[in-house]
C-alpha atoms as a PDB file:
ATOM      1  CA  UNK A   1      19.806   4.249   8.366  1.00  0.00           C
ATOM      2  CA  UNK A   2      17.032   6.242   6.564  1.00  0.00           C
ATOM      3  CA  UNK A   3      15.351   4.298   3.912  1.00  0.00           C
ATOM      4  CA  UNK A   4      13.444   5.243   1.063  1.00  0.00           C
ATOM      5  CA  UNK A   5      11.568   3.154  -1.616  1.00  0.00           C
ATOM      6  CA  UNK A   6       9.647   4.194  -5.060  1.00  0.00           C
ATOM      7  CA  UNK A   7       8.160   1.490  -7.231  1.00  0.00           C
ATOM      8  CA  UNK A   8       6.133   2.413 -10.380  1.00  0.00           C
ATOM      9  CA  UNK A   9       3.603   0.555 -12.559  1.00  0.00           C
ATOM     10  CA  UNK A  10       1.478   1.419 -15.575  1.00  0.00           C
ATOM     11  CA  UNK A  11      -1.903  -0.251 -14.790  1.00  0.00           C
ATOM     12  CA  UNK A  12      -4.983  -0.972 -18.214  1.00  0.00           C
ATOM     13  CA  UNK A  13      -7.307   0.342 -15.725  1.00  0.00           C
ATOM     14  CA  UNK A  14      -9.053   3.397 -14.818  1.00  0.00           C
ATOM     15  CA  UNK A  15      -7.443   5.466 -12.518  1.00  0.00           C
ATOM     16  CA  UNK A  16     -11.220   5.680  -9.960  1.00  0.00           C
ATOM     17  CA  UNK A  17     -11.377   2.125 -10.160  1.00  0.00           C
ATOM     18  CA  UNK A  18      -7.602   1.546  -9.318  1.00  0.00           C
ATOM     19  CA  UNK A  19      -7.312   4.114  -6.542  1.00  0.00           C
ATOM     20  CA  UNK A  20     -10.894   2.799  -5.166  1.00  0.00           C
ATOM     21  CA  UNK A  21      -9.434  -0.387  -4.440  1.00  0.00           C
ATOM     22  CA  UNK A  22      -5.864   0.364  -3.221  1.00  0.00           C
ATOM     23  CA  UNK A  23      -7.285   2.884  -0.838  1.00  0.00           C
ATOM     24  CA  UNK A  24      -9.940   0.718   0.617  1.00  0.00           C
ATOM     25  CA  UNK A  25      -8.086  -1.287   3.437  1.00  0.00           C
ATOM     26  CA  UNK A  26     -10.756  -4.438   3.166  1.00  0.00           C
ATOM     27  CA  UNK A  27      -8.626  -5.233   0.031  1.00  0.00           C
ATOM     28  CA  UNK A  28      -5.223  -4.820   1.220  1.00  0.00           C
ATOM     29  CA  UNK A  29      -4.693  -8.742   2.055  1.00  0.00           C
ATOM     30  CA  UNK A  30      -5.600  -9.070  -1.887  1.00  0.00           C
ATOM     31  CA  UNK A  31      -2.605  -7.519  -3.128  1.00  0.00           C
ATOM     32  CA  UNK A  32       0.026  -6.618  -0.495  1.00  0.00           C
ATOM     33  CA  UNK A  33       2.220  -9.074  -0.013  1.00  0.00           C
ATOM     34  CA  UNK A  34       3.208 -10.304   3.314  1.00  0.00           C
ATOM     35  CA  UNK A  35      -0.479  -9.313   5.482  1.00  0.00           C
ATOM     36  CA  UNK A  36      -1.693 -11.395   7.716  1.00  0.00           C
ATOM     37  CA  UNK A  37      -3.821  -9.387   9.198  1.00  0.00           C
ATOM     38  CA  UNK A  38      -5.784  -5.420   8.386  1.00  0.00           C
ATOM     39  CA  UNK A  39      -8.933  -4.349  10.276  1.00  0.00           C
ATOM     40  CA  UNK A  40      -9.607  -0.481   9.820  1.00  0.00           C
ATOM     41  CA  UNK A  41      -9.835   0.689  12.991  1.00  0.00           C
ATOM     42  CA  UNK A  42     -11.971   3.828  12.022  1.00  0.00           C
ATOM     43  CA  UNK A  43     -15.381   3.879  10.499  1.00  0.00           C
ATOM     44  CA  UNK A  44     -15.196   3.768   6.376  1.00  0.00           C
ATOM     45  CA  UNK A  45     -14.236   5.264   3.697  1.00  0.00           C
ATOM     46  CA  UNK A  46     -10.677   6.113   4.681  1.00  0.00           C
ATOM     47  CA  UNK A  47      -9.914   9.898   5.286  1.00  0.00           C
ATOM     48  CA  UNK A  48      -7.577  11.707   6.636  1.00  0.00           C
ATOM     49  CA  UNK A  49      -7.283  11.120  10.321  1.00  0.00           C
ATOM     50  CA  UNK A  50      -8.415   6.678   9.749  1.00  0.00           C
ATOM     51  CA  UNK A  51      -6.232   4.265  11.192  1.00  0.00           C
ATOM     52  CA  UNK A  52      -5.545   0.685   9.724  1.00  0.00           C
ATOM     53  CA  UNK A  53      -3.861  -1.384  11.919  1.00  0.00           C
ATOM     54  CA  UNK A  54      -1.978  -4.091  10.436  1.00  0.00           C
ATOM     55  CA  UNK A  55       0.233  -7.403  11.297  1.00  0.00           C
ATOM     56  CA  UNK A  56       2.625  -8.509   8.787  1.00  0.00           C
ATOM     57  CA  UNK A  57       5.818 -10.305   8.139  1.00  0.00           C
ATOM     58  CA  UNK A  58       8.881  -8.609   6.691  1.00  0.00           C
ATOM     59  CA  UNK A  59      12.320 -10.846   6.287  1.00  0.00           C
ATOM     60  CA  UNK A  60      11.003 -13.474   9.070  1.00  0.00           C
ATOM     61  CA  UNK A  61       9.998 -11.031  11.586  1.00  0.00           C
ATOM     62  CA  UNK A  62       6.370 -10.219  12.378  1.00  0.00           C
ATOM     63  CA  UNK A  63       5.537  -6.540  12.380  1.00  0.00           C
ATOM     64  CA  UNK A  64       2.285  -5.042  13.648  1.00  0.00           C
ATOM     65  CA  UNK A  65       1.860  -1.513  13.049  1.00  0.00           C
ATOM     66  CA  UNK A  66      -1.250   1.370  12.956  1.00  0.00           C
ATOM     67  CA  UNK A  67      -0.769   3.816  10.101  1.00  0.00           C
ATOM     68  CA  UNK A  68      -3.019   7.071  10.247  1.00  0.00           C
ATOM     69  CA  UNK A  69      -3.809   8.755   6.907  1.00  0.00           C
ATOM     70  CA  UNK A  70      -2.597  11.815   7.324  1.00  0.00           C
ATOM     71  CA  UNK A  71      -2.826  12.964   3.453  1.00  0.00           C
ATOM     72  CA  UNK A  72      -5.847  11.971   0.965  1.00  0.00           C
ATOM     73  CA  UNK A  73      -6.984  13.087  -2.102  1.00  0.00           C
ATOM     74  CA  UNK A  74      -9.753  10.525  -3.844  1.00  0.00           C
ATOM     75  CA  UNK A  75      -8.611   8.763  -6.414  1.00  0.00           C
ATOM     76  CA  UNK A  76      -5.608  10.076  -6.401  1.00  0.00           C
ATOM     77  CA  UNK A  77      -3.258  10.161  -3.380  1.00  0.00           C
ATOM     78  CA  UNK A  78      -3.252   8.610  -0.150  1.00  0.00           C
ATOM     79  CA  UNK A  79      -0.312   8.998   2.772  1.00  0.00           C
ATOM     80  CA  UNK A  80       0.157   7.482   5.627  1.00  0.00           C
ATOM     81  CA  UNK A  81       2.460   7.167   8.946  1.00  0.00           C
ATOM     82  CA  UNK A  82       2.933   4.830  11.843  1.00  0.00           C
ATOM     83  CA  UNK A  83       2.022   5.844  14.906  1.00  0.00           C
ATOM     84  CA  UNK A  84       2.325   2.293  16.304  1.00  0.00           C
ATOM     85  CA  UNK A  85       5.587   0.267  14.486  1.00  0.00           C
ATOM     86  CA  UNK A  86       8.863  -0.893  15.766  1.00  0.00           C
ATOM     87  CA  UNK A  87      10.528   1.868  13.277  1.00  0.00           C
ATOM     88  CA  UNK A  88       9.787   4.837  11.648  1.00  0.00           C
ATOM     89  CA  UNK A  89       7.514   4.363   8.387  1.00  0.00           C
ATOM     90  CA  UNK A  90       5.529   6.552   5.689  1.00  0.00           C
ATOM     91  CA  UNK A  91       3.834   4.570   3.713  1.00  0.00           C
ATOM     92  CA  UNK A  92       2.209   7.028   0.343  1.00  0.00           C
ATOM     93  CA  UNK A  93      -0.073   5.469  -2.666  1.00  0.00           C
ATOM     94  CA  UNK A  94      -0.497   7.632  -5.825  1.00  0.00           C
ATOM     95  CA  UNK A  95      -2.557   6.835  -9.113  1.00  0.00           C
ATOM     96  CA  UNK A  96      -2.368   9.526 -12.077  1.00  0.00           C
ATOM     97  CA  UNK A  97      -4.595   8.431 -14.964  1.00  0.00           C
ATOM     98  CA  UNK A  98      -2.762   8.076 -17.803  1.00  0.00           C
ATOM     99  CA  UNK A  99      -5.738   8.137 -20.516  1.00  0.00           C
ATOM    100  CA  UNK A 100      -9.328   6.677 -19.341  1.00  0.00           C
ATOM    101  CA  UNK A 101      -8.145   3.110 -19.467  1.00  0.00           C
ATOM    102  CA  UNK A 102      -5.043   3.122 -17.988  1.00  0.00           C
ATOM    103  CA  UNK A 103      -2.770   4.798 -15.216  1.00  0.00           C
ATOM    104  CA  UNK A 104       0.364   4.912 -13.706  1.00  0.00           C
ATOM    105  CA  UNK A 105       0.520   3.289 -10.089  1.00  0.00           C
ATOM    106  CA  UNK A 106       3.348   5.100  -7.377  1.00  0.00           C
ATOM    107  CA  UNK A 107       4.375   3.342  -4.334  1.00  0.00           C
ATOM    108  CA  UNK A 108       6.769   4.890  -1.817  1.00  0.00           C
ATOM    109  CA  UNK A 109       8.027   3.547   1.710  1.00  0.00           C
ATOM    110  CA  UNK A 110      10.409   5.856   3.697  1.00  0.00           C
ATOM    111  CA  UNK A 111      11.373   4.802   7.454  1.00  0.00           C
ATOM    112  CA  UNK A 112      14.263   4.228   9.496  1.00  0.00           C
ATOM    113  CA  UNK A 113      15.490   0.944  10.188  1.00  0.00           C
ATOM    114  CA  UNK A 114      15.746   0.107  13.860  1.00  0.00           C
ATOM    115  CA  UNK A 115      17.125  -2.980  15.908  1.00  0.00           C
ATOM    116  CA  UNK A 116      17.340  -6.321  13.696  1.00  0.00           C
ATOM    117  CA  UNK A 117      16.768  -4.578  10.380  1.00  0.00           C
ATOM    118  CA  UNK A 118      19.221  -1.728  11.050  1.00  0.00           C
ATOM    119  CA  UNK A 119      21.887  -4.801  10.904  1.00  0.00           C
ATOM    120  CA  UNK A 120      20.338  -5.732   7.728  1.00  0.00           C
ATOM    121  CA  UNK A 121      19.963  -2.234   6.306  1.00  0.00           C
ATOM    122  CA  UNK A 122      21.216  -2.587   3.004  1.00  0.00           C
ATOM    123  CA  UNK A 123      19.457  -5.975   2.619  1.00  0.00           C
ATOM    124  CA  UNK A 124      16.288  -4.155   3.801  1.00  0.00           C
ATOM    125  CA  UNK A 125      16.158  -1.318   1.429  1.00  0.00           C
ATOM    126  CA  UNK A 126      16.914  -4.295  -1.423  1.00  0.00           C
ATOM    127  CA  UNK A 127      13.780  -6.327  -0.410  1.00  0.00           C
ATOM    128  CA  UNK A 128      11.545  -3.430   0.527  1.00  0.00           C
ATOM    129  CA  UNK A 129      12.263  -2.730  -3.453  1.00  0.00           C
ATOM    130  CA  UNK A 130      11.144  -6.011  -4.664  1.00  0.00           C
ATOM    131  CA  UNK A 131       8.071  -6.697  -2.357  1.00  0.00           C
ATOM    132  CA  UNK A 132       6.920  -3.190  -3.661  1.00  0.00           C
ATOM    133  CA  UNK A 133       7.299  -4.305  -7.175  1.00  0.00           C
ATOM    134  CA  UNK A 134       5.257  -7.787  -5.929  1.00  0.00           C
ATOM    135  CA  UNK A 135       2.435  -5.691  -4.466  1.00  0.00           C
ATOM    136  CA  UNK A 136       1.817  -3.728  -7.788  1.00  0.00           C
ATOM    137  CA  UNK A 137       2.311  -6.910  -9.785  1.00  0.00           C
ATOM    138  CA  UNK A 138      -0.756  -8.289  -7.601  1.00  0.00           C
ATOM    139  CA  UNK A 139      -2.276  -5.006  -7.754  1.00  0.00           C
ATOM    140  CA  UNK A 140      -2.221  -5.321 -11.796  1.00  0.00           C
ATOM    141  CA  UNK A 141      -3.283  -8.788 -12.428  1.00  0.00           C
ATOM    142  CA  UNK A 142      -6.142  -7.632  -9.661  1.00  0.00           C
ATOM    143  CA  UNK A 143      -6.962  -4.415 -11.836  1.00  0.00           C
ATOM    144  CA  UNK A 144      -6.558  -5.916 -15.732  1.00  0.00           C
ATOM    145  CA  UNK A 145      -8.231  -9.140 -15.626  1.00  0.00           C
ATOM    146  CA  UNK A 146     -11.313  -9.691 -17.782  1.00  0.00           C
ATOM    147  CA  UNK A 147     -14.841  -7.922 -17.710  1.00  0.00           C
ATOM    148  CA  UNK A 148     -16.372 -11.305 -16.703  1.00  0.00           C
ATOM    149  CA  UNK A 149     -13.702 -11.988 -13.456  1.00  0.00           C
ATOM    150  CA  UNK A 150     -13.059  -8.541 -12.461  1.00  0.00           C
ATOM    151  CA  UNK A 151     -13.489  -7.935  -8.655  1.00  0.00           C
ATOM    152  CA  UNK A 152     -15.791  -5.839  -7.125  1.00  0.00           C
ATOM    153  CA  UNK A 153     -13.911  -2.141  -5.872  1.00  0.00           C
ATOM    154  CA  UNK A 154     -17.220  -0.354  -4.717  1.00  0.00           C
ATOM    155  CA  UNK A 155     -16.406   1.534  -1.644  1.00  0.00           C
ATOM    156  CA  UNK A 156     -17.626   0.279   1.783  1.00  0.00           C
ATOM    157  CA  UNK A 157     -21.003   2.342   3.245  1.00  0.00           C
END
């Protein structure tokens, strides 16, 4: 079965300062839920061409994977694909400013579910949904909290 995922959130930050730290890798185990482990396997910033390898744990079952940007726009779109996973996977980010303060946040997951998770395919598509709308929830308390605790999105040199 073919899956396909879009979760959407409006964000009270700037859309540079969002997109700077969902596209930097270093912060993924900040907000994506489910990462035990990232390490960017190419030199910073991400481009097209990086890979970020990645171990993580989806319905009880531990998934390590290598996505390769393979579509990047700063500040404004970054899309990925496996090219190491047990399944198919595309894995796209997209922040449109909304105003100067704010923006709209676009997450989208499309694979094909293979082996234990085609048995749970309808289950899968379910909870892909909801940990989406858990990473942008961590992604927006990340982005909106106050001048005096906000985290530092500078990109790596």
């Amino acid at each position: 079965m073919s899956i396909s995922v879009i979760e959407t959130m409006k964000i009270s930050a700037s859309q540079k300062r969002v997109a700077a730290f969902m596209f930097n890798p270093e912060n993924d185990m900040q907000w994506i839920g489910g990462i035990k482990e990232v390490r960017d396997i190419s030199k910073p910033p991400v481009t097209v061409g990086s890979r970020i390898h990645r171990v993580a744990t989806f319905l009880g079952k531990e998934i390590d994977y290598i996505l390769e940007v393979n579509d990047f726009e700063e500040n404004h779109f970054l899309g990925m694909e496996a090219v190491k996973s047990p399944f198919p996977m595309k894995v796209s980010y997209q922040v449109d400013a909304e105003n100067e303060s704010s923006c709209i946040v676009r997450i989208q997951l499309e694979g094909s579910t293979k082996g234990f998770f085609m048995f749970m395919d309808r289950l899968s598509t379910i909870m892909v949904g909801e940990t989406l709308k858990g990473d942008l929830r961590r992604l927006k308390e990340i982005m909106e909290r106050s001048d005096e605790e906000k985290v530092e999105v500078e990109k790596p040199s």
